[in-house]
Protein backbone atom coordinates (compact mmCIF):
# COMPACT_ATOMS: atom_id res chain seq x y z
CA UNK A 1 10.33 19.73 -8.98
CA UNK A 2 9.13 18.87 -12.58
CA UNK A 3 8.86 14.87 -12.99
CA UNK A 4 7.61 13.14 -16.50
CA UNK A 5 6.48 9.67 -16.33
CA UNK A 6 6.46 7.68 -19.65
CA UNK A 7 3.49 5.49 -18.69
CA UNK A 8 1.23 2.63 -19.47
CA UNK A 9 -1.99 2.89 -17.60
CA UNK A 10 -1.99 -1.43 -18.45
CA UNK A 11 0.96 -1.92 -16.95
CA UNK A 12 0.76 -2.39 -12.84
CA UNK A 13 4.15 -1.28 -12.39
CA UNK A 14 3.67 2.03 -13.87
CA UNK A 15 0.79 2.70 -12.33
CA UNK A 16 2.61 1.71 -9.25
CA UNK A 17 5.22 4.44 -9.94
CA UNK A 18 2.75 6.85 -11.17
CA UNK A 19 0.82 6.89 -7.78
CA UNK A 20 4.20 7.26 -6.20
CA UNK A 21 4.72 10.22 -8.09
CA UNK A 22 1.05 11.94 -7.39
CA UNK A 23 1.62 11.34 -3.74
CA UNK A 24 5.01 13.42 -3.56
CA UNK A 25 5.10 16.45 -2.43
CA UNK A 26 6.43 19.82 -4.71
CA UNK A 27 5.89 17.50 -7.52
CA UNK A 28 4.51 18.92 -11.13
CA UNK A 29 4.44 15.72 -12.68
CA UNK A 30 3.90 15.16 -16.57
CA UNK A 31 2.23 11.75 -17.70
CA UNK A 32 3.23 10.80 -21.25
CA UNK A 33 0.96 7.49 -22.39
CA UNK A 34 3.76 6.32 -25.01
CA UNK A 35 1.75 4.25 -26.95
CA UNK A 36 -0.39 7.17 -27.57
CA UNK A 37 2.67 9.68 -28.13
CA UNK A 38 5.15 7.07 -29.50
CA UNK A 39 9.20 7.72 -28.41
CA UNK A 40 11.17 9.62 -30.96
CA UNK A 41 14.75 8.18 -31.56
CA UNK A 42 16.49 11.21 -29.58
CA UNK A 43 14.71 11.20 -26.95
CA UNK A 44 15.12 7.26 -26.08
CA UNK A 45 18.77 7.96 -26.83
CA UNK A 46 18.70 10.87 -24.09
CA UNK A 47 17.01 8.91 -21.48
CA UNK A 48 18.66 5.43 -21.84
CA UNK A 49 22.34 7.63 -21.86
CA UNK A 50 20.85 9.64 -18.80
CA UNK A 51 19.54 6.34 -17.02
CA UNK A 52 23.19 4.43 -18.19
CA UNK A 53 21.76 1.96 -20.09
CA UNK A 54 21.82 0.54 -23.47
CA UNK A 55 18.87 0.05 -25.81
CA UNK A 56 19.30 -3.98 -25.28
CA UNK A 57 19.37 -3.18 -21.61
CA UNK A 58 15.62 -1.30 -22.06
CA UNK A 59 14.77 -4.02 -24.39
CA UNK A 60 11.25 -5.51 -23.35
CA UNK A 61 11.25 -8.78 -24.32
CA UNK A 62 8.24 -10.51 -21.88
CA UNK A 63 5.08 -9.18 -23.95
CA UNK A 64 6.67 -7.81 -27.27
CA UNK A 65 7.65 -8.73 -30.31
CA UNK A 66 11.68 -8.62 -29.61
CA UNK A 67 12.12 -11.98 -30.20
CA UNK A 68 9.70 -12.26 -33.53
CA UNK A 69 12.13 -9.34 -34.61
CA UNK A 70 15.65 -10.71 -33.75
CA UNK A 71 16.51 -8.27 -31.07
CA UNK A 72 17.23 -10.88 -28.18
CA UNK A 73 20.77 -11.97 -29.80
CA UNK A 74 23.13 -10.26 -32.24
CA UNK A 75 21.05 -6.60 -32.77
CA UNK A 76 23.02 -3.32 -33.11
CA UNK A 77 21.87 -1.13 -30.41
CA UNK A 78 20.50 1.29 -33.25
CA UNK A 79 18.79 -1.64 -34.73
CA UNK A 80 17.29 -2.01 -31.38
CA UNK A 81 16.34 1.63 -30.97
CA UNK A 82 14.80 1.73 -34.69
CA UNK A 83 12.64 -1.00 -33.87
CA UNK A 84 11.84 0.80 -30.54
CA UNK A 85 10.57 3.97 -32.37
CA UNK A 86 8.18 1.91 -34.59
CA UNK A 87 6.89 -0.07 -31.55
CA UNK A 88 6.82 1.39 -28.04
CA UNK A 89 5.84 -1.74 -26.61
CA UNK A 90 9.34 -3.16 -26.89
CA UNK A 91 10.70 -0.18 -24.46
CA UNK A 92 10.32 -1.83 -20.68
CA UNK A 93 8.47 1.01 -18.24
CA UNK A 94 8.26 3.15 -16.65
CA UNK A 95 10.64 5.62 -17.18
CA UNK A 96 11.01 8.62 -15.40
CA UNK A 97 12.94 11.89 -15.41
CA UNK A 98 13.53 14.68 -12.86
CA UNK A 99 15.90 17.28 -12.44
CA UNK A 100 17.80 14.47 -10.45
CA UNK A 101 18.29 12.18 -13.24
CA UNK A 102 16.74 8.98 -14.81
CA UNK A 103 15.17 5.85 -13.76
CA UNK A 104 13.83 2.95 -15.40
CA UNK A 105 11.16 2.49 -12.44
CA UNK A 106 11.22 -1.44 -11.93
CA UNK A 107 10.77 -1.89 -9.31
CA UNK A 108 8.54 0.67 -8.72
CA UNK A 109 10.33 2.08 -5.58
CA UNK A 110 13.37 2.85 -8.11
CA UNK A 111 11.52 6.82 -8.49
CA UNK A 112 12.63 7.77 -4.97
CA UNK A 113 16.24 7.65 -5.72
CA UNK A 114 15.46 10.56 -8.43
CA UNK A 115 12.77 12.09 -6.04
């Protein structure tokens, strides 16, 4: 089974998830370090629709800038998602993405429902 982590190696929940993933078996697993390899619009789209969430619901707001931007209360979901392309640290992580779906991974255990 193909698996792609979107990961921050500074984040302990993601590396949580991504040891989860390198311990499963049949797994060919795909590690992109997002704020190396920023989101594109379409893709976020794509993985919040596939994960049935909104952009506020993948909204990061402990650690970012969400508030200092106005996201918290009254932003558009596209707003959100603009703001999200020009700084991957307001997308919470991990997110991951199998054949069986997508997961944002917190907690951590949350991967073995797609595993």
């Amino acid at each position: 089974m193909q698996a792609t982590i979107w990961h921050n190696p500074n984040c302990g929940t993601s590396r949580k998830t991504l040891a989860i993933l390198e311990a499963a078996p049949d797994i060919t697993l795909t590690v992109i370090e997002y704020l190396r390899h920023p989101y594109k619009k379409e893709k976020l789209e794509q993985l919040f629709a596939d994960a049935g969430l909104t952009a506020r619901d993948a909204l990061r707001t402990r650690g970012s800038r969400a508030e200092e931007l106005g996201l918290i209360d009254g932003a558009t979901n596209d707003t959100i998602l603009d703001e999200m392309t020009s700084d991957p640290m307001l997308v919470e992580r991990p997110f991951v993405e199998t054949e069986k779906g997508v997961r944002l991974c917190r907690p951590q255990d949350k991967v073995l429902e797609i595993l």
